[in-house]
Protein backbone atom coordinates (compact mmCIF):
# COMPACT_ATOMS: atom_id res chain seq x y z
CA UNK A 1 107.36 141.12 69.63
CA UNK A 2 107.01 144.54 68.86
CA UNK A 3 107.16 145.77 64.58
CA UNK A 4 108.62 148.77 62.97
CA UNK A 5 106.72 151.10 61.85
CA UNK A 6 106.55 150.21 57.76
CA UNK A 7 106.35 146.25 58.65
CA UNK A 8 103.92 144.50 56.45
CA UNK A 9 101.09 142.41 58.42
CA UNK A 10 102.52 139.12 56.89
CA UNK A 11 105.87 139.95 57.96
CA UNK A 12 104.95 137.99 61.39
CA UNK A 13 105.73 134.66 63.25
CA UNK A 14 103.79 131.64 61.87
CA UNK A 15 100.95 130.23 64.45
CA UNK A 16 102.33 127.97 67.01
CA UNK A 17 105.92 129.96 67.52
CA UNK A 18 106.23 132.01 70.63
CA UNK A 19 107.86 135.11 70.66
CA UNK A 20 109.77 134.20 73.69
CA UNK A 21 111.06 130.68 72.38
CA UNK A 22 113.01 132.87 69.57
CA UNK A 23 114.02 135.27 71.96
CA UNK A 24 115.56 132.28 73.77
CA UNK A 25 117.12 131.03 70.31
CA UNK A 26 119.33 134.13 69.65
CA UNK A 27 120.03 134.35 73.83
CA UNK A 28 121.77 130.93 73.35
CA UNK A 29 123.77 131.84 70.74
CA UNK A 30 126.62 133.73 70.03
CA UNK A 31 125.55 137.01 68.08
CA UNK A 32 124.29 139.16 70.59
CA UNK A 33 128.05 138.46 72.17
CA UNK A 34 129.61 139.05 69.01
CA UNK A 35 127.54 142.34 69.03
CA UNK A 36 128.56 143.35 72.60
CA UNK A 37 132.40 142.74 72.35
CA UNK A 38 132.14 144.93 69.02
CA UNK A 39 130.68 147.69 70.53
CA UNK A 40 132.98 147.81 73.48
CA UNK A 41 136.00 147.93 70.83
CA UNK A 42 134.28 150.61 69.21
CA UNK A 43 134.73 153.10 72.21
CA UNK A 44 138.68 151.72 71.94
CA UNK A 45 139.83 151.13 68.89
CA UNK A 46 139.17 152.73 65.10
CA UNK A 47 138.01 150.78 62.95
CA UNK A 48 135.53 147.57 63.70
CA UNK A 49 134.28 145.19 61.41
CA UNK A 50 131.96 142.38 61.84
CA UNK A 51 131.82 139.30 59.77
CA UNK A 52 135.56 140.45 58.36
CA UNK A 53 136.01 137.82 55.00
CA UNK A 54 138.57 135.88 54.56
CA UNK A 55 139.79 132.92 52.06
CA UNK A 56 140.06 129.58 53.38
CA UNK A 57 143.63 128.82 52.35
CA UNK A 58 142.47 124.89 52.52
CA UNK A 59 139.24 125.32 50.96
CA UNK A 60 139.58 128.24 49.04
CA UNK A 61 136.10 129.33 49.51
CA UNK A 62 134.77 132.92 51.60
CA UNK A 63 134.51 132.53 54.97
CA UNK A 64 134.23 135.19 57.47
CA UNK A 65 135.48 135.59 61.23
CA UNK A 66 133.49 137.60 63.87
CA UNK A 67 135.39 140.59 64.14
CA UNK A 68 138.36 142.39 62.86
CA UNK A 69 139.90 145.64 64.40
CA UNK A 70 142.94 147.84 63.23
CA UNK A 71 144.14 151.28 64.80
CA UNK A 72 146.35 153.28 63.70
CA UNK A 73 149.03 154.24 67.33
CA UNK A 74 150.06 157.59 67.49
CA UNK A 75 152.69 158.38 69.75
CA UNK A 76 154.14 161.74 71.07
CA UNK A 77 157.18 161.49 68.60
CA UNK A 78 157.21 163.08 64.90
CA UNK A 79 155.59 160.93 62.73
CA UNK A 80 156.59 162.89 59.25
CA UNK A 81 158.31 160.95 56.74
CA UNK A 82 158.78 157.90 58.81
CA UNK A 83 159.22 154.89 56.55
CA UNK A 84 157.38 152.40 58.86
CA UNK A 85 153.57 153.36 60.86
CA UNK A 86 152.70 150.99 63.46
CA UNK A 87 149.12 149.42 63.33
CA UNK A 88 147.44 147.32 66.21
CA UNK A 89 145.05 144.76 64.84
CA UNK A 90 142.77 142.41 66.36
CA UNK A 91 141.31 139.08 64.64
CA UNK A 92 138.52 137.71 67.01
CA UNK A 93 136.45 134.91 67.26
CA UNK A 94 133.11 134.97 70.04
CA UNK A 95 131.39 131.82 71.91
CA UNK A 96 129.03 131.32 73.83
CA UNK A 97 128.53 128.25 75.98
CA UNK A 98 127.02 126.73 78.95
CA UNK A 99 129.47 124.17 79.77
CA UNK A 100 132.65 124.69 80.51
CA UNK A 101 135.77 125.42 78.48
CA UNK A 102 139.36 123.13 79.45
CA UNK A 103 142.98 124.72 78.89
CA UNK A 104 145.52 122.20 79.85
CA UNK A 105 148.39 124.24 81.31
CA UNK A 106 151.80 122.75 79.73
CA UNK A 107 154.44 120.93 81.84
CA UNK A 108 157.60 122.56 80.57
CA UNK A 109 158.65 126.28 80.25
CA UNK A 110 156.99 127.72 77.09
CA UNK A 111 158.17 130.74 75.29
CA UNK A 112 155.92 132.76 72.81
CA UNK A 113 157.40 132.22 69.49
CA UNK A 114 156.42 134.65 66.49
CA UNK A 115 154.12 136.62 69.21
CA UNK A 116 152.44 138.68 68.14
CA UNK A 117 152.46 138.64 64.45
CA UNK A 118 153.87 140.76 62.31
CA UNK A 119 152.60 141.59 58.98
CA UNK A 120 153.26 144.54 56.55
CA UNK A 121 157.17 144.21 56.09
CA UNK A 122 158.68 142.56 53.26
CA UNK A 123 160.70 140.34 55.63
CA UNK A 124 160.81 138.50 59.07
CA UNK A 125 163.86 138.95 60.47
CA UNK A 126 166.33 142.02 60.93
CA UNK A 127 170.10 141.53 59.71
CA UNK A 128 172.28 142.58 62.57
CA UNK A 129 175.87 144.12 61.68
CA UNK A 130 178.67 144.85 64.22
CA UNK A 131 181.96 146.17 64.25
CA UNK A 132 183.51 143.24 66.00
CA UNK A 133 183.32 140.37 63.49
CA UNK A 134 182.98 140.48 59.91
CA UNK A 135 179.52 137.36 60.40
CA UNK A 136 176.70 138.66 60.52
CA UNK A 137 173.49 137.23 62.50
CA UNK A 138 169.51 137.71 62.49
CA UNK A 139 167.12 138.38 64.41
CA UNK A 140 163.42 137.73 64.48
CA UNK A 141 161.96 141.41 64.13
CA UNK A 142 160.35 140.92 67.52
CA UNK A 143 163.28 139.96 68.87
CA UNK A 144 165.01 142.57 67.60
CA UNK A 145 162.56 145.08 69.02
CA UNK A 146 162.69 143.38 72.25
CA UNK A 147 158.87 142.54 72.56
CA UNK A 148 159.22 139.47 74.31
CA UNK A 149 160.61 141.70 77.75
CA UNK A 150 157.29 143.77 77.82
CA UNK A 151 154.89 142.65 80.39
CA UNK A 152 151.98 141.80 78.08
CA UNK A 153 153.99 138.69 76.60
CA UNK A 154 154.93 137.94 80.35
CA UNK A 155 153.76 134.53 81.47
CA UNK A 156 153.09 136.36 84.79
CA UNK A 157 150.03 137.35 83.01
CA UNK A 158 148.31 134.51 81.84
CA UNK A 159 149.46 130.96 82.22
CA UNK A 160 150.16 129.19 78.45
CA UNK A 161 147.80 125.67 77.59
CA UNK A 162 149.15 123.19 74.88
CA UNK A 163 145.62 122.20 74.35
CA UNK A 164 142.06 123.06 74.90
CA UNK A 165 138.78 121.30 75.01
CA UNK A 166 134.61 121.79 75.93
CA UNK A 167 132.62 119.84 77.86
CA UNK A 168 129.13 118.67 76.14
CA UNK A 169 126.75 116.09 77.56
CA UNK A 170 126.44 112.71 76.16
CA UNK A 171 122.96 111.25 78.08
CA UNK A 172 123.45 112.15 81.31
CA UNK A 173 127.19 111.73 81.39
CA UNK A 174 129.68 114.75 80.33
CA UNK A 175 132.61 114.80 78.24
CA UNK A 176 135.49 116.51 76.70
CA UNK A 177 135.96 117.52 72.69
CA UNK A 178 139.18 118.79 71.62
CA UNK A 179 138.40 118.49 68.08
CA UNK A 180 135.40 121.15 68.34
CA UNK A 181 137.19 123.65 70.71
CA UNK A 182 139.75 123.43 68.33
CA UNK A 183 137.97 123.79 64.74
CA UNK A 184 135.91 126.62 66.23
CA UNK A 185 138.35 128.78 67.38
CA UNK A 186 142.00 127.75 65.99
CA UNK A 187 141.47 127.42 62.96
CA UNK A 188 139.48 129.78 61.91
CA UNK A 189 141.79 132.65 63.17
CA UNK A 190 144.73 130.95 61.72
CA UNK A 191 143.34 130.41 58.77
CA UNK A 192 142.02 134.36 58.60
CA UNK A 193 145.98 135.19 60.03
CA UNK A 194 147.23 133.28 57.11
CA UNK A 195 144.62 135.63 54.77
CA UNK A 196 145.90 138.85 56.73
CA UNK A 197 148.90 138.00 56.22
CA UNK A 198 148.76 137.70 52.42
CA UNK A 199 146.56 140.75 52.07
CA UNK A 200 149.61 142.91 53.49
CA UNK A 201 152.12 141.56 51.84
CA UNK A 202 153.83 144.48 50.67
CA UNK A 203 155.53 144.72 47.24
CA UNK A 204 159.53 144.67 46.32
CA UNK A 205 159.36 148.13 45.54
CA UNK A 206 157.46 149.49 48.52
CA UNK A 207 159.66 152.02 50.94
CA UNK A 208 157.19 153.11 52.87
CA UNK A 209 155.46 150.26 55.08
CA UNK A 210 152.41 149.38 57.26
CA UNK A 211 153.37 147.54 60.70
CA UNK A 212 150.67 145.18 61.70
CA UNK A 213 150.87 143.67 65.30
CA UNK A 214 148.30 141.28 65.06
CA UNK A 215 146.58 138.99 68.02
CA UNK A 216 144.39 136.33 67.60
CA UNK A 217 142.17 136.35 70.05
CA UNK A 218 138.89 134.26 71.64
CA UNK A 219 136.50 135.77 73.92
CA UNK A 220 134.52 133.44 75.44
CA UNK A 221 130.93 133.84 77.47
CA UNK A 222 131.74 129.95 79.27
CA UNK A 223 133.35 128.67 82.33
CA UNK A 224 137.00 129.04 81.71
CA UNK A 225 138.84 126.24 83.46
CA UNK A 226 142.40 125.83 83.84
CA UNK A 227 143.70 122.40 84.10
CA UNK A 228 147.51 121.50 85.68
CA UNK A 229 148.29 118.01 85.53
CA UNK A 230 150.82 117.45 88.72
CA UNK A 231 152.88 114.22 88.96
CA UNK A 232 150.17 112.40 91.43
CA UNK A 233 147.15 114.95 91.37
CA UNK A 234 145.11 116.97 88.78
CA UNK A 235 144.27 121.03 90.09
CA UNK A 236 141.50 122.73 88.43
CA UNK A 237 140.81 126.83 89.11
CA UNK A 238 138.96 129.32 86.96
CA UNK A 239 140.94 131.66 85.21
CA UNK A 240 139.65 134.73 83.15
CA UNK A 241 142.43 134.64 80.31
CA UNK A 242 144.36 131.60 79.19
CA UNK A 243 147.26 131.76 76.15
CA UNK A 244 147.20 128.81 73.60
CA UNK A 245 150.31 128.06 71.84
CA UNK A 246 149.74 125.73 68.60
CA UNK A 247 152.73 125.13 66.23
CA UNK A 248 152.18 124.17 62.60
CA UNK A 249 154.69 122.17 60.50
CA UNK A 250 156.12 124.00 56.87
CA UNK A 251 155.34 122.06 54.06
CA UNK A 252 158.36 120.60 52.25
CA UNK A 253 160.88 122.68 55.55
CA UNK A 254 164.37 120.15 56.13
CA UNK A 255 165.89 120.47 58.73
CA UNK A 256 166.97 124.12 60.32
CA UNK A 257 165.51 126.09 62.69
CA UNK A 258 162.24 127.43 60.42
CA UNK A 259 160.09 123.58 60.47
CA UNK A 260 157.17 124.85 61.91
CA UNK A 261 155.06 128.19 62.20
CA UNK A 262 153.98 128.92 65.70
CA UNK A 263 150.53 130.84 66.52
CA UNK A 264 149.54 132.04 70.23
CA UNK A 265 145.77 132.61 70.41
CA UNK A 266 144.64 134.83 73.95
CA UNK A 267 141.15 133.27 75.20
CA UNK A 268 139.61 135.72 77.20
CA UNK A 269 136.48 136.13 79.06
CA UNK A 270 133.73 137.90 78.30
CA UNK A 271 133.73 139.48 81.53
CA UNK A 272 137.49 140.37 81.67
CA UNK A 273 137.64 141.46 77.61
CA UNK A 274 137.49 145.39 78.67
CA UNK A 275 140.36 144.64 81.40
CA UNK A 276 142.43 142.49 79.21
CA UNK A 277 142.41 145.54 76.69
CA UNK A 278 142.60 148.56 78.93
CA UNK A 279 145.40 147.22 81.13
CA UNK A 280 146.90 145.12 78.63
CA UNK A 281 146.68 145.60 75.31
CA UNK A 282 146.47 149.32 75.69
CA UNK A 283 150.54 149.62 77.64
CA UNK A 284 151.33 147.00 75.16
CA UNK A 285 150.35 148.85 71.69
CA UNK A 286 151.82 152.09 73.19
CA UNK A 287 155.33 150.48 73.57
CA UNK A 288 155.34 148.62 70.19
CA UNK A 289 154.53 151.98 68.57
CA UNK A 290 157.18 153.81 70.53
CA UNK A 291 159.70 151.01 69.45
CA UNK A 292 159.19 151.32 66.12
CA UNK A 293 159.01 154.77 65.33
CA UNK A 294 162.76 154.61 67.21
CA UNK A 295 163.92 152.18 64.05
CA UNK A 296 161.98 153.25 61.49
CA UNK A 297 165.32 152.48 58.87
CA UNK A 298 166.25 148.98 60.65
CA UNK A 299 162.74 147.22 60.11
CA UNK A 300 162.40 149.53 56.50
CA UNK A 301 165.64 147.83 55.25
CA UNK A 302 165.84 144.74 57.11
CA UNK A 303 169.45 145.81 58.56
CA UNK A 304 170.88 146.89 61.63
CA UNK A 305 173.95 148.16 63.74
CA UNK A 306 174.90 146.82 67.40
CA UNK A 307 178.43 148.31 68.52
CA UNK A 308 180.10 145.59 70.35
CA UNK A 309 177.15 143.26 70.07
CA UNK A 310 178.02 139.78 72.50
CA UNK A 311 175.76 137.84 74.59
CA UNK A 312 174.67 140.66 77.11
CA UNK A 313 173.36 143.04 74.41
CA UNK A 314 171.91 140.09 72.45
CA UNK A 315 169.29 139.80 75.17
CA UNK A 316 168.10 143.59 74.68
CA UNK A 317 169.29 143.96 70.88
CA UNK A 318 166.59 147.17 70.95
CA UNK A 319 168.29 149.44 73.52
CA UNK A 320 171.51 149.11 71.33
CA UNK A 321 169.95 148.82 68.03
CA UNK A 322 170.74 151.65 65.23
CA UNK A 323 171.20 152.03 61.28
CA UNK A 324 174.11 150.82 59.95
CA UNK A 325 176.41 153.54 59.49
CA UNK A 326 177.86 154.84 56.36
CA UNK A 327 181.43 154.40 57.42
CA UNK A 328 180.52 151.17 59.15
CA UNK A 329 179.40 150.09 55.20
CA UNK A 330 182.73 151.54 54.23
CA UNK A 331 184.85 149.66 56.90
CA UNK A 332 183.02 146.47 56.12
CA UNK A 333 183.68 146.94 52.34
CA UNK A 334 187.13 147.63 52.99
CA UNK A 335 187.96 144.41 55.51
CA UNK A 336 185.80 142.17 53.16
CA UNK A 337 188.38 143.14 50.53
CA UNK A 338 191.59 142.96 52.50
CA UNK A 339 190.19 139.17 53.37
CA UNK A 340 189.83 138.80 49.37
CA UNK A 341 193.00 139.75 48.25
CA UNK A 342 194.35 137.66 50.83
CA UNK A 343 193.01 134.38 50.13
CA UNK A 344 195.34 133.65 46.90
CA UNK A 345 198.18 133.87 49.29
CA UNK A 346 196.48 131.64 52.19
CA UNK A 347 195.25 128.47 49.66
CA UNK A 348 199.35 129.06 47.80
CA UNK A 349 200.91 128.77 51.37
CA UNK A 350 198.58 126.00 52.52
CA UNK A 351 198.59 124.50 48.78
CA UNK A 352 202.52 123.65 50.29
């Protein structure tokens, strides 16, 4: 093992450890991974940082996740005096293993709720006004942007697991963990989503805002195995990038639509990362930042406009999507009050 050039002669291995059995030690593990993936974001992204903190919102104590990664996407359109920037940002864990990694592939049709994440607004969902109806209705700000049609949240792409585990060897026998897999990967970068999320929290009195799409994401140097349970027969193939959908229950939530967060983690292989990202990510980030510099005012305010919204433009609210208009304000106003000053007559004539 060869020294710098101010090393100290005690600064040395104690008698009886081989150079090459620590060599071996830090092969088996998963820094010089972490190290790797973070310098092939480096050429892609612009700004890397390893061993990111976070607080454990169970815990409360520092803990840090391998890497973090945010870019700033500039697009082609004027930027000046936009009230929203778009931001990509990456929360990823590294491992490293010998054995093989499971995804079971899930039996029903899975969509990708909350996907990606969105952090940096000072609400979730985008109020949409029409002129046809006085009710108003909300969307999801991905929905309302229209994410879920873009090819990178396509289950073309990569089949969705409802749960993951890792072989290990017991004696001579192997078997599966789902608790490891799980507490390695899952929960840290939920946990450190839950921290990002709170970090960028913006304040009641911000107008300007920060769009963070943000995906949590496992590259793994293992066997990646993908598991479909048929009816009479169990089919096993490797596959380079797997989605995991996890949902989480909200403490004290009743009833309603909003009882559990969902969180989509992307486990990819080490081998595919630089494809997943180039022919994935890359068309993906590009789009989202297009999309949002086209509604800067709907996801600043939390409002919207949809002329003539019904089913068929519900199911691409972002082609039709525009500020509500002044007049349309005016209009509302106005039929809001002709409704008022009716009432007294409608509970008299039904009061006989």
């Amino acid at each position: 093992m060869e020294a710098t050039s101010n090393n100290p002669p005690d600064n040395r291995l104690p008698p009886g450890l081989l150079a090459e059995r620590v060599t071996s030690a830090v092969q088996s593990s998963g820094y010089p991974l972490q190290s790797r993936i973070a310098s092939l974001l480096r050429d892609r992204v612009q700004l890397v940082e390893e061993e990111w903190g976070f607080v454990d919102r169970d815990t409360h104590e520092l803990r840090t996740l391998d890497i973090r990664t945010d870019t700033f996407l500039h697009t082609s359109v004027d930027q000046f005096g936009k009230r929203v920037g778009p931001h990509l940002s990456i929360l990823l864990e590294c491992k490293r293993a010998e054995l093989p990694w499971l995804f079971f592939q899930s039996t029903v049709e899975s969509s990708l709720r909350d996907y990606p994440r969105l952090e940096g607004l000072n609400h979730s969902e985008i109020r949409m006004f029409t002129d046809i109806e006085l009710s108003t209705t909300s969307f999801a700000v991905q929905r309302a942007l229209s994410l879920d049609a873009l090819p990178f949240l396509s289950g073309a792409n990569a089949p969705i697991a409802t749960s993951i585990s890792r072989l290990s060897r017991k004696g001579s026998e192997l078997e599966l963990s789902g608790t490891d897999a799980f507490a390695t990967t899952v929960l840290p970068l939920v946990k450190a989503g839950n921290h990002f999320a709170t970090s960028y929290t913006p304040k009641p009195t911000y107008r300007y805002f920060e769009l963070h799409a943000v995906l949590f994401v496992c590259v793994l140097e293992a066997p990646m195995i993908l598991a479909t349970v048929g009816p009479t027969e169990l089919e096993l193939k490797f596959c380079p990038w797997v989605r995991l959908v996890r949902q989480e229950p909200i403490a004290g939530a009743i009833g309603g639509h909003e009882t559990a967060t969902f969180y989509t983690i992307d486990f990819v292989h080490s081998k595919f990362f630089a494809t997943f990202l180039d022919d994935y990510v890359k068309p993906f980030s590009e789009e989202f930042a297009t999309r949002v510099y086209r509604h800067p005012e709907e996801l600043a305010q939390g409002s919207g406009f949809i002329q003539n919204l019904d089913r068929h433009r519900a199911e691409d609210p972002e082609a039709y999507l525009k500020p509500v208009p002044v007049k349309e304000r005016v209009s509302r106003a106005r039929r809001i009050g002709s409704r008022l000053v009716q009432l007294p007559r409608f509970l008299f004539t039904n009061g006989d």
